[in-house]
C-alpha atoms as a PDB file:
ATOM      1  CA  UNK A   1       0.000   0.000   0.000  1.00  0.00           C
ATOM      2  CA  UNK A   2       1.571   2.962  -1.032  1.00  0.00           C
ATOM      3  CA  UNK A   3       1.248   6.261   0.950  1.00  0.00           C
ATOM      4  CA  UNK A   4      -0.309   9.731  -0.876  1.00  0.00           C
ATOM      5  CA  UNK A   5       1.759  11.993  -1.782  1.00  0.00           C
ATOM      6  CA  UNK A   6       0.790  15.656  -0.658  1.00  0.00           C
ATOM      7  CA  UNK A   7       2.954  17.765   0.792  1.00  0.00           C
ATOM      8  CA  UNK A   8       0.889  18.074   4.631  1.00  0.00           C
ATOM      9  CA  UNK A   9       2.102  21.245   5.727  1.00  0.00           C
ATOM     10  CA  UNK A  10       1.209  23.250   2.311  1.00  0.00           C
ATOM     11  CA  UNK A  11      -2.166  21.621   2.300  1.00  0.00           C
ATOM     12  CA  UNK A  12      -2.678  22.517   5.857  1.00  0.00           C
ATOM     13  CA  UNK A  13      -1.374  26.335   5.042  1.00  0.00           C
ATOM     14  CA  UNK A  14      -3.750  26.597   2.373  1.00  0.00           C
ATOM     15  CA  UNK A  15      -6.749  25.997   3.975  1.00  0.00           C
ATOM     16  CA  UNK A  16      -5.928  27.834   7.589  1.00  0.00           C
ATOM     17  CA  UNK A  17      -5.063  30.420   5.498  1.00  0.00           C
ATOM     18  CA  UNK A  18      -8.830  31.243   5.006  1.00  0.00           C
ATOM     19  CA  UNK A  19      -9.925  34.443   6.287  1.00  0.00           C
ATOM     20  CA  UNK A  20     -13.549  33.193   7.574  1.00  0.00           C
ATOM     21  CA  UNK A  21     -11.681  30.584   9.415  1.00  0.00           C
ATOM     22  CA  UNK A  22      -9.451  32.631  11.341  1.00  0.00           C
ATOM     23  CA  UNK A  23     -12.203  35.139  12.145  1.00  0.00           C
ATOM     24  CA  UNK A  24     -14.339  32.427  13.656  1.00  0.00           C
ATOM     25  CA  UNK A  25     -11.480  30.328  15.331  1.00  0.00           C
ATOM     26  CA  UNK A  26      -9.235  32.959  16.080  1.00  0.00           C
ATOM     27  CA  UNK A  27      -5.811  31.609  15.603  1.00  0.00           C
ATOM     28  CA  UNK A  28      -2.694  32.939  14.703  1.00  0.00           C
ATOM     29  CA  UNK A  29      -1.948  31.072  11.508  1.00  0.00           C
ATOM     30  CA  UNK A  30       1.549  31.514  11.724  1.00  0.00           C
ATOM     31  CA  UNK A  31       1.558  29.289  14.840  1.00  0.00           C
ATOM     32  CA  UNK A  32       0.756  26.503  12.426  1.00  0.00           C
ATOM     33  CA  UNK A  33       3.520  26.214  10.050  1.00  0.00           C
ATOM     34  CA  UNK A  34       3.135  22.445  10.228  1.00  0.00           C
ATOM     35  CA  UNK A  35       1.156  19.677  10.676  1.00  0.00           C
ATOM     36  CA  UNK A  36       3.139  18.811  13.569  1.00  0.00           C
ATOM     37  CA  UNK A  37       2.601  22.102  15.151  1.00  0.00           C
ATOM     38  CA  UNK A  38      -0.642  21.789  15.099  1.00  0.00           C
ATOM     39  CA  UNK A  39      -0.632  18.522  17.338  1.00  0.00           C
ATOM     40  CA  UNK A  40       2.306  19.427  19.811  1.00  0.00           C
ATOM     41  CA  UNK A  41       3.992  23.028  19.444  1.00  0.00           C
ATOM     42  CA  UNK A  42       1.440  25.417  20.601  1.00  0.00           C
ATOM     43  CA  UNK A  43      -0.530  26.488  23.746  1.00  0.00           C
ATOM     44  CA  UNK A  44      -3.353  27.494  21.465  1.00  0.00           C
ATOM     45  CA  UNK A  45      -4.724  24.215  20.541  1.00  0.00           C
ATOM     46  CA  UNK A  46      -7.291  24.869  18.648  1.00  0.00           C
ATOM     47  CA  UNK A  47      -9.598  22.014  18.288  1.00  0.00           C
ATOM     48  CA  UNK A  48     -10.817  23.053  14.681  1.00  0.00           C
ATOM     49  CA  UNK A  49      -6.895  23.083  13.665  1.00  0.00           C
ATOM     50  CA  UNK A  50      -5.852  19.661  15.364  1.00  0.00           C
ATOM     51  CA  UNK A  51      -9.256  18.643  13.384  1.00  0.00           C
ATOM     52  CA  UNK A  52      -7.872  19.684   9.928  1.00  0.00           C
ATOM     53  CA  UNK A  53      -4.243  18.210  10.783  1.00  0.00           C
ATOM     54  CA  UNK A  54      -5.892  15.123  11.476  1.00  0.00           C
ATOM     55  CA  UNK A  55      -7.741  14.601   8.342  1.00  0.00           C
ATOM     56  CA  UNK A  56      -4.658  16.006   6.227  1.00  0.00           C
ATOM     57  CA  UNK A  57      -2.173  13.304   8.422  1.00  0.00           C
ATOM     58  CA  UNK A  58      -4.771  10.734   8.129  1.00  0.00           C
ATOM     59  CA  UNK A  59      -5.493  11.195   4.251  1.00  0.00           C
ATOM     60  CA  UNK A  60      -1.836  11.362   3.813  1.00  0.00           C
ATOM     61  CA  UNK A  61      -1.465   7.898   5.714  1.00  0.00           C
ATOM     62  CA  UNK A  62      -4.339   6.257   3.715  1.00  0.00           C
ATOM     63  CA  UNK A  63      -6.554   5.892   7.068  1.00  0.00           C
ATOM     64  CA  UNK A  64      -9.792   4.719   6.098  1.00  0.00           C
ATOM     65  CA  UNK A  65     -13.029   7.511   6.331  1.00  0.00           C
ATOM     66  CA  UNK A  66     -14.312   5.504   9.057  1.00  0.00           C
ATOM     67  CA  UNK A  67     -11.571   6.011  10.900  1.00  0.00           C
ATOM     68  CA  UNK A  68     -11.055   9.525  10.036  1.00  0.00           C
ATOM     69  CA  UNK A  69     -14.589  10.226  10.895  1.00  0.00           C
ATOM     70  CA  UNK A  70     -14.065   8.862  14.468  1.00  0.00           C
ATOM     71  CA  UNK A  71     -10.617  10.825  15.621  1.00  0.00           C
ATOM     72  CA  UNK A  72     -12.461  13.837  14.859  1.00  0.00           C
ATOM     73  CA  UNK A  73     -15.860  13.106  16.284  1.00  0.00           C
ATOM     74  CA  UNK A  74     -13.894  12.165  19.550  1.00  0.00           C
ATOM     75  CA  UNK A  75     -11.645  15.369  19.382  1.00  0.00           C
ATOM     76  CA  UNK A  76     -14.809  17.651  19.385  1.00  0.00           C
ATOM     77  CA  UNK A  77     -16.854  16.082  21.980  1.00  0.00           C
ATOM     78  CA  UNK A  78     -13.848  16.238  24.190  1.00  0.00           C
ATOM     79  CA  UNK A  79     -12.906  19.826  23.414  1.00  0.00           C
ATOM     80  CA  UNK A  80     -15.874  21.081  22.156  1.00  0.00           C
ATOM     81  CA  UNK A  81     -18.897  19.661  23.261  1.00  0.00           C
END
C-alpha cells in the first residue's frame, strides 16, 4: 500500500489560510507552520486546527473515512462539546 503523496504542511497552510476561518477560530496562523505544530507546538490548541491536521495526516497515511470520521468526532466532543 503505497502512501499519498501531498505535501501536509502546504495543504494545511492553504486551507488555515482562510480568512472566515481565522475570524471564527481565532488563531494565529503563523503558529501553524506544520502539521506537527498543530498537534504538539502550541498552547493554542485549537480544536478546529488539530481537526484539519488530522484529516490532512490521516489522508496522507491512507486511514480509512471511518476512521477519520471517528478521531475527529472524539476530538470535538472532548474539546468542544
Amino acid at each position: 500500500m503505497s502512501k499519498v503523496k501531498i505535501n501536509e504542511d502546504k495543504l494545511l497552510q492553504a486551507v488555515l489560510s482562510n480568512e472566515e476561518l481565522i475570524q471564527e477560530y481565532k488563531y494565529n496562523l503563523d503558529n501553524y507552520s506544520t502539521v506537527t505544530n498543530a498537534f504538539y507546538e502550541n498552547d493554542e490548541k485549537q480544536p478546529v486546527v488539530v481537526a484539519i491536521a488530522t484529516i490532512i495526516r490521516d489522508i496522507k497515511n491512507e486511514n480509512s473515512e471511518k476512521e477519520v470520521y471517528k478521531k475527529v468526532a472524539n476530538l470535538f466532543n472532548k474539546n468542544l462539546i
